[in-house]
N, C-alpha and C. Protein backbone atom coordinates (compact mmCIF):
# COMPACT_ATOMS: atom_id res chain seq x y z
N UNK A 1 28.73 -8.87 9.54
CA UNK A 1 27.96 -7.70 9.22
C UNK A 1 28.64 -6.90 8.13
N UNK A 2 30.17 -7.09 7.91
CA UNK A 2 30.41 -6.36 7.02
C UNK A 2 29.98 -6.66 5.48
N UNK A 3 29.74 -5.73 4.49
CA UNK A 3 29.74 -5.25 3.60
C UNK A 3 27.60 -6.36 3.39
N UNK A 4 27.26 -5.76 4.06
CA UNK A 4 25.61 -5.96 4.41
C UNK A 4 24.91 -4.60 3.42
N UNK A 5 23.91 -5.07 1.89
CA UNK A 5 23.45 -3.93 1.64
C UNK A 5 21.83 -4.23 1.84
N UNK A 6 20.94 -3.10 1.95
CA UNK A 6 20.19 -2.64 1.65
C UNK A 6 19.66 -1.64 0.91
N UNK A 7 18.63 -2.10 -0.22
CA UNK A 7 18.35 -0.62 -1.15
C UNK A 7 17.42 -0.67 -1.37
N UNK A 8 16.22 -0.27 -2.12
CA UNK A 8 15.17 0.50 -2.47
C UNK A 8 14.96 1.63 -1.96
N UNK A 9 14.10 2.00 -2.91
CA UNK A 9 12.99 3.49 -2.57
C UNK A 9 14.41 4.54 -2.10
N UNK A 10 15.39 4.09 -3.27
CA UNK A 10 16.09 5.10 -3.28
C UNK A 10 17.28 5.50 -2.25
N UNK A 11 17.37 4.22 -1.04
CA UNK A 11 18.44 4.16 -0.31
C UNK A 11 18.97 3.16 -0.64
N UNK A 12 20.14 2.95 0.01
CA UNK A 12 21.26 2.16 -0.15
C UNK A 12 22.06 2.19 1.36
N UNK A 13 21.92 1.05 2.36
CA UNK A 13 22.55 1.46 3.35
C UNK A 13 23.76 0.13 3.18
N UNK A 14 24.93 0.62 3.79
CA UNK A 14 25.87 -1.28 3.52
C UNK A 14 26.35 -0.55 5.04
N UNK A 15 26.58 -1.71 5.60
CA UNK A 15 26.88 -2.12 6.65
C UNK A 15 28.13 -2.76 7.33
N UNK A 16 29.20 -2.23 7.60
CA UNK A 16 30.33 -2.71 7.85
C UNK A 16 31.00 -2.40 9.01
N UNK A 17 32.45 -3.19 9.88
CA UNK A 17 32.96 -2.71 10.78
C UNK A 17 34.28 -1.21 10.17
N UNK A 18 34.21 -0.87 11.17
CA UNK A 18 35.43 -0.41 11.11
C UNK A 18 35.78 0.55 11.99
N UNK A 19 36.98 1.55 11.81
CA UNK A 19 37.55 1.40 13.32
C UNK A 19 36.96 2.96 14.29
N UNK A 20 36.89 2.28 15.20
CA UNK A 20 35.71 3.37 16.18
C UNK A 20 34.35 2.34 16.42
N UNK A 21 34.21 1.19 14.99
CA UNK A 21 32.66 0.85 15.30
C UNK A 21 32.18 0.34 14.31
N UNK A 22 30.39 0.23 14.37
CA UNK A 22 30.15 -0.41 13.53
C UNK A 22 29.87 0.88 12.27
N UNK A 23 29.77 1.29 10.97
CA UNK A 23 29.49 1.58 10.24
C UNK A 23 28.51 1.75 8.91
N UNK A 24 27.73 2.08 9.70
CA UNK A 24 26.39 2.53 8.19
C UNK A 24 26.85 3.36 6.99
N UNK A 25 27.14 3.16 6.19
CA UNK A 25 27.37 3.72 4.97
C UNK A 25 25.44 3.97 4.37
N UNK A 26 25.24 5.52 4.44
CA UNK A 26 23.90 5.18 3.78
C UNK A 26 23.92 6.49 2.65
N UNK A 27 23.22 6.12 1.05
CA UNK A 27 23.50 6.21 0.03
C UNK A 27 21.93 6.93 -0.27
N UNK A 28 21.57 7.78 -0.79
CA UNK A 28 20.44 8.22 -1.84
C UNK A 28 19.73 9.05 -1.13
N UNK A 29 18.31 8.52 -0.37
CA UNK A 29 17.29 9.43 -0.35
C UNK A 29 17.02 8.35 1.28
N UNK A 30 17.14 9.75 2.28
CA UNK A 30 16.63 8.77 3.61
C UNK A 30 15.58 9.88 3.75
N UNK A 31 14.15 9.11 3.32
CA UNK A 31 12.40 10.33 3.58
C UNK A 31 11.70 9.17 4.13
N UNK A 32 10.62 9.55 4.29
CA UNK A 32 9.85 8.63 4.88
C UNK A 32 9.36 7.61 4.19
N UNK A 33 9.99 7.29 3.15
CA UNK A 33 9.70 5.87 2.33
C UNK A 33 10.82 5.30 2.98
N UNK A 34 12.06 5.23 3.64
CA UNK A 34 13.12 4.66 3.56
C UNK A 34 13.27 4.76 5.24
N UNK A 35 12.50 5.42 6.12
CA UNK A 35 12.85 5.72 7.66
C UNK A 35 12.62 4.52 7.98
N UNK A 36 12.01 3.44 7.74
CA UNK A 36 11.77 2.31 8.44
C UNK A 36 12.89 1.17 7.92
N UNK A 37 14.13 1.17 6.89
CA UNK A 37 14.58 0.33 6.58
C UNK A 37 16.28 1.31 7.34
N UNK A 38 16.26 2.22 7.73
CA UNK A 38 17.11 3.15 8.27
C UNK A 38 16.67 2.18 10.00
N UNK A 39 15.84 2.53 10.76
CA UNK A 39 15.61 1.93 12.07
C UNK A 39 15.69 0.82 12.02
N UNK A 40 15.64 0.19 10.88
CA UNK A 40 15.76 -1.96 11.01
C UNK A 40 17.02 -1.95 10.92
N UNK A 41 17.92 -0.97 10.46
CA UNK A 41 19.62 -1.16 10.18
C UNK A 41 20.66 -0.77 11.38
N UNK A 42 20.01 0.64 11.96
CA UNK A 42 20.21 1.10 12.78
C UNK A 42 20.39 -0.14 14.44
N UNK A 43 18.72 -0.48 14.55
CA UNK A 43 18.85 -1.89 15.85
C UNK A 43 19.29 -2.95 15.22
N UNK A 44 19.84 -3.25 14.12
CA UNK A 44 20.43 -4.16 13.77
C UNK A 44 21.91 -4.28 14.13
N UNK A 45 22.42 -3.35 13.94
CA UNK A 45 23.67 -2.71 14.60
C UNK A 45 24.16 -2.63 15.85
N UNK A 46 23.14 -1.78 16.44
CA UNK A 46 23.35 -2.13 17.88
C UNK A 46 23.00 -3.54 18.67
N UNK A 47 21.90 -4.04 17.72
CA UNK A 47 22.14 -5.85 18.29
C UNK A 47 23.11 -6.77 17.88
N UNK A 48 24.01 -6.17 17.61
CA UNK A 48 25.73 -6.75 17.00
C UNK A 48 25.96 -6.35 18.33
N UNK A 49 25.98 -5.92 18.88
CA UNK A 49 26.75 -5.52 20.27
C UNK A 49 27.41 -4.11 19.87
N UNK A 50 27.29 -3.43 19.51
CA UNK A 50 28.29 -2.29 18.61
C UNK A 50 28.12 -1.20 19.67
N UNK A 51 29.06 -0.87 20.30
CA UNK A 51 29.35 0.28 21.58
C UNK A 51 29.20 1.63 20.78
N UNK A 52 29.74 1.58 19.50
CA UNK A 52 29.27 2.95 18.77
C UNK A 52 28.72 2.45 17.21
N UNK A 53 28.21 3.64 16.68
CA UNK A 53 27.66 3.28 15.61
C UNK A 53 27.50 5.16 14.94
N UNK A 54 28.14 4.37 13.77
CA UNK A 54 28.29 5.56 12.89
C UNK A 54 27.80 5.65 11.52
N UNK A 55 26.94 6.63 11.49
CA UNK A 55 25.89 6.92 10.58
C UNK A 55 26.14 7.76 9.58
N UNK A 56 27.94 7.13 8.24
CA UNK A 56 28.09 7.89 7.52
C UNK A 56 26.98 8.39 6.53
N UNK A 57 26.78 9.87 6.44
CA UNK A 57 25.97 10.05 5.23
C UNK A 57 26.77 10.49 4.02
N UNK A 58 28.25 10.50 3.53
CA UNK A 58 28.81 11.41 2.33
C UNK A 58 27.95 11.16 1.26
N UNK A 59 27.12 9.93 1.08
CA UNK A 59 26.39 9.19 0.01
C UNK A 59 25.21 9.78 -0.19
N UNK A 60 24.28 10.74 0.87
CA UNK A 60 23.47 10.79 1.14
C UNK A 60 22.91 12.18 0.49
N UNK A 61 22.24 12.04 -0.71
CA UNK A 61 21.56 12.92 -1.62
C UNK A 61 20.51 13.83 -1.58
N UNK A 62 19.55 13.38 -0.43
CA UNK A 62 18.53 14.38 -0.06
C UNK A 62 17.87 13.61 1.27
N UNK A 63 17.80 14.43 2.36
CA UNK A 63 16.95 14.10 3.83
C UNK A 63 16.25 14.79 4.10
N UNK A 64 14.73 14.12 3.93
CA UNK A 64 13.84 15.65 4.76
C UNK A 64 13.51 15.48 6.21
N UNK A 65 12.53 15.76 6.26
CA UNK A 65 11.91 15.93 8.31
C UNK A 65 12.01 14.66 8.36
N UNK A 66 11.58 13.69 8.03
CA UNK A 66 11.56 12.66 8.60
C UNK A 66 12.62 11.77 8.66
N UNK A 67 13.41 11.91 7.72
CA UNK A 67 14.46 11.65 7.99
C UNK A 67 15.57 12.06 9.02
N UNK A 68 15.49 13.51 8.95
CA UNK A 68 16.32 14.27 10.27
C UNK A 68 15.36 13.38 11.57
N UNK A 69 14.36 13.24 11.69
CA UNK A 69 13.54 12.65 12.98
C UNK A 69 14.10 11.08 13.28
N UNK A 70 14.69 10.43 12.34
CA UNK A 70 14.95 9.27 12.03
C UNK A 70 16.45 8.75 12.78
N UNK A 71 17.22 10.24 12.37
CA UNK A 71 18.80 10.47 12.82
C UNK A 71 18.71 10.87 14.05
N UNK A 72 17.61 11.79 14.76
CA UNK A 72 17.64 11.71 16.29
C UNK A 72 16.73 10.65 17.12
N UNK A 73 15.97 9.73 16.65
CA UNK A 73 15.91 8.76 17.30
C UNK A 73 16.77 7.88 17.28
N UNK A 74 17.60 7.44 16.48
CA UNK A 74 18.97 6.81 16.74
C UNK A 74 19.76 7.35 17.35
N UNK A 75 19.80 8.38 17.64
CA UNK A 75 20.55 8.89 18.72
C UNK A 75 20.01 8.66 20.00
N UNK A 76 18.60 8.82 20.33
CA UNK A 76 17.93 8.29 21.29
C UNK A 76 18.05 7.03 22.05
N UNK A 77 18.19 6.28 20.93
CA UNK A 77 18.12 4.62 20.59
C UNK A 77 19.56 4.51 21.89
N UNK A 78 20.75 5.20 21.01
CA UNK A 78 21.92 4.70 21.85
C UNK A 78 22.50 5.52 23.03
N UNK A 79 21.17 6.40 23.26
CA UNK A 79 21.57 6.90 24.49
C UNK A 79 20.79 5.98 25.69
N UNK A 80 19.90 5.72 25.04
CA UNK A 80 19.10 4.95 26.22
C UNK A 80 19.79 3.42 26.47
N UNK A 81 20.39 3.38 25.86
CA UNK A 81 21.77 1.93 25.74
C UNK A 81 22.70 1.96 26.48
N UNK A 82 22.77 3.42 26.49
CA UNK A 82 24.03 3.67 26.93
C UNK A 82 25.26 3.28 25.81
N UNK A 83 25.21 3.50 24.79
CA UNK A 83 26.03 3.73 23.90
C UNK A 83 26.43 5.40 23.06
N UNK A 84 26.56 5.08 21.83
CA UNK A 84 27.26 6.11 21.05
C UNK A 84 26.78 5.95 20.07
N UNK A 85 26.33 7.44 19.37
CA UNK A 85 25.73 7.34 17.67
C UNK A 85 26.54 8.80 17.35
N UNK A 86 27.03 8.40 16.08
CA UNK A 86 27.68 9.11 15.13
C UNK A 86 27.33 9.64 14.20
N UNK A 87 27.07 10.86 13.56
CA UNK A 87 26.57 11.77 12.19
C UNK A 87 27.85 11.72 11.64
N UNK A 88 28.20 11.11 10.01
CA UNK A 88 29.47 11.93 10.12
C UNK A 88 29.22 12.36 8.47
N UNK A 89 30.11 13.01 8.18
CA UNK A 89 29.92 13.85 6.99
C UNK A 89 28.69 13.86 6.25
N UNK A 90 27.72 14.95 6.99
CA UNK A 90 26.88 15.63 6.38
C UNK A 90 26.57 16.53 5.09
N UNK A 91 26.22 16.22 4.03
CA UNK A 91 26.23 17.73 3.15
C UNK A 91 25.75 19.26 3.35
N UNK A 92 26.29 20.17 3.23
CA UNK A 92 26.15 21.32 3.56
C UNK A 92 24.66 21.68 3.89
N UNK A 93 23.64 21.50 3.03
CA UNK A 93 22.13 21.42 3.51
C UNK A 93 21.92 20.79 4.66
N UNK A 94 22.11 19.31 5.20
CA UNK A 94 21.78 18.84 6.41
C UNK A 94 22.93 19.77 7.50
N UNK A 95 23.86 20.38 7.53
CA UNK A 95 24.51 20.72 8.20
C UNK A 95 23.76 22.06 8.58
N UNK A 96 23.22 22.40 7.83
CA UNK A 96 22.88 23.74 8.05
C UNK A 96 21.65 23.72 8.96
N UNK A 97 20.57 22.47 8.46
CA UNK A 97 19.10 21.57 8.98
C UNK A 97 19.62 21.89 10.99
N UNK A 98 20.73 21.21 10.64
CA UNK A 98 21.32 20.46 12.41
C UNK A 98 21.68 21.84 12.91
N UNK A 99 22.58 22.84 12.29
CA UNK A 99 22.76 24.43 13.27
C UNK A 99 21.20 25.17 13.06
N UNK A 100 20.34 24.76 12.25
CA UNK A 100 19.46 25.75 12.82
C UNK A 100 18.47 25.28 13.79
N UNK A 101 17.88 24.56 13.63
CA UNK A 101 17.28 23.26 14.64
C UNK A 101 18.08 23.07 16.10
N UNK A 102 19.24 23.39 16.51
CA UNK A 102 19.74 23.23 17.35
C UNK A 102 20.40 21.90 17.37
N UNK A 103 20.05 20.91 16.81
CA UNK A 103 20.12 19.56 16.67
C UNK A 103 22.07 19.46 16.73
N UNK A 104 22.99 20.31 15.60
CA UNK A 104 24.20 20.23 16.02
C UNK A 104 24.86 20.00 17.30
N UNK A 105 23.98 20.56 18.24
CA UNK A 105 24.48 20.61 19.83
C UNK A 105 24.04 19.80 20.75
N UNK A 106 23.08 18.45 19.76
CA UNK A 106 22.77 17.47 20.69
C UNK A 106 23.59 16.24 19.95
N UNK A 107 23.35 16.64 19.05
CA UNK A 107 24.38 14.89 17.87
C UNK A 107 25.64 15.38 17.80
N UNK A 108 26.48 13.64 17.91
CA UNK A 108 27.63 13.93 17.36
C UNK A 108 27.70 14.39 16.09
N UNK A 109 28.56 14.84 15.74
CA UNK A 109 28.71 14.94 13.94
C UNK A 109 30.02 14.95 13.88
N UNK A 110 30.62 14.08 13.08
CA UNK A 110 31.84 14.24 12.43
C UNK A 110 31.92 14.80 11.01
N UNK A 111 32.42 15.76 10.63
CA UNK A 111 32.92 16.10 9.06
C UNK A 111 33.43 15.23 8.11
């Protein structure tokens, strides 16, 4: 699985291990042109067997609603697994999306 890409319509997700888990690196624009290649990457991941899964965004250039809807059904995804999903370095706009929404206090997020 490592170094696995996907791109169009302005994303870019690559796919790799590393330590804590498996690792989404995702890159550009996650909107609703791109939410469905985000959920094929996402259960792709967790059908690796992956106990956690971490959903770096530093790459990640602009997310709207559907995208934020996208990041809590993967969270959904691995709660109902009984696993672990990871936010981790958000840009200041989605950070702000997740404290006002409440959403900070249901997702992990790492900085």
């Amino acid at each position: 699985m490592n170094g696995d890409r996907r791109s169009g319509s302005g994303l870019t997700i690559t796919a790799g291990t590393g330590p804590g888990g498996v690792v989404l690196s995702v890159a550009g624009a996650l909107d609703y042109t791109s939410i469905e290649r985000f959920g094929e990457a996402v259960t792709g991941a967790f059908g690796s067997g992956a106990a956690t899964l971490i959903a770096d965004l530093s790459g990640l250039a602009y997310c709207d609603s559907s995208g934020v809807a996208a990041l809590v059904r993967a969270h959904k995804h691995a709660v109902r697994e009984g696993r672990r999903f990871v936010v981790r370095a958000p840009n200041t706009t989605l950070s702000r999306v997740f404290a006002l929404t409440g959403l900070d206090a249901i997702l992990t997020i790492e900085s």
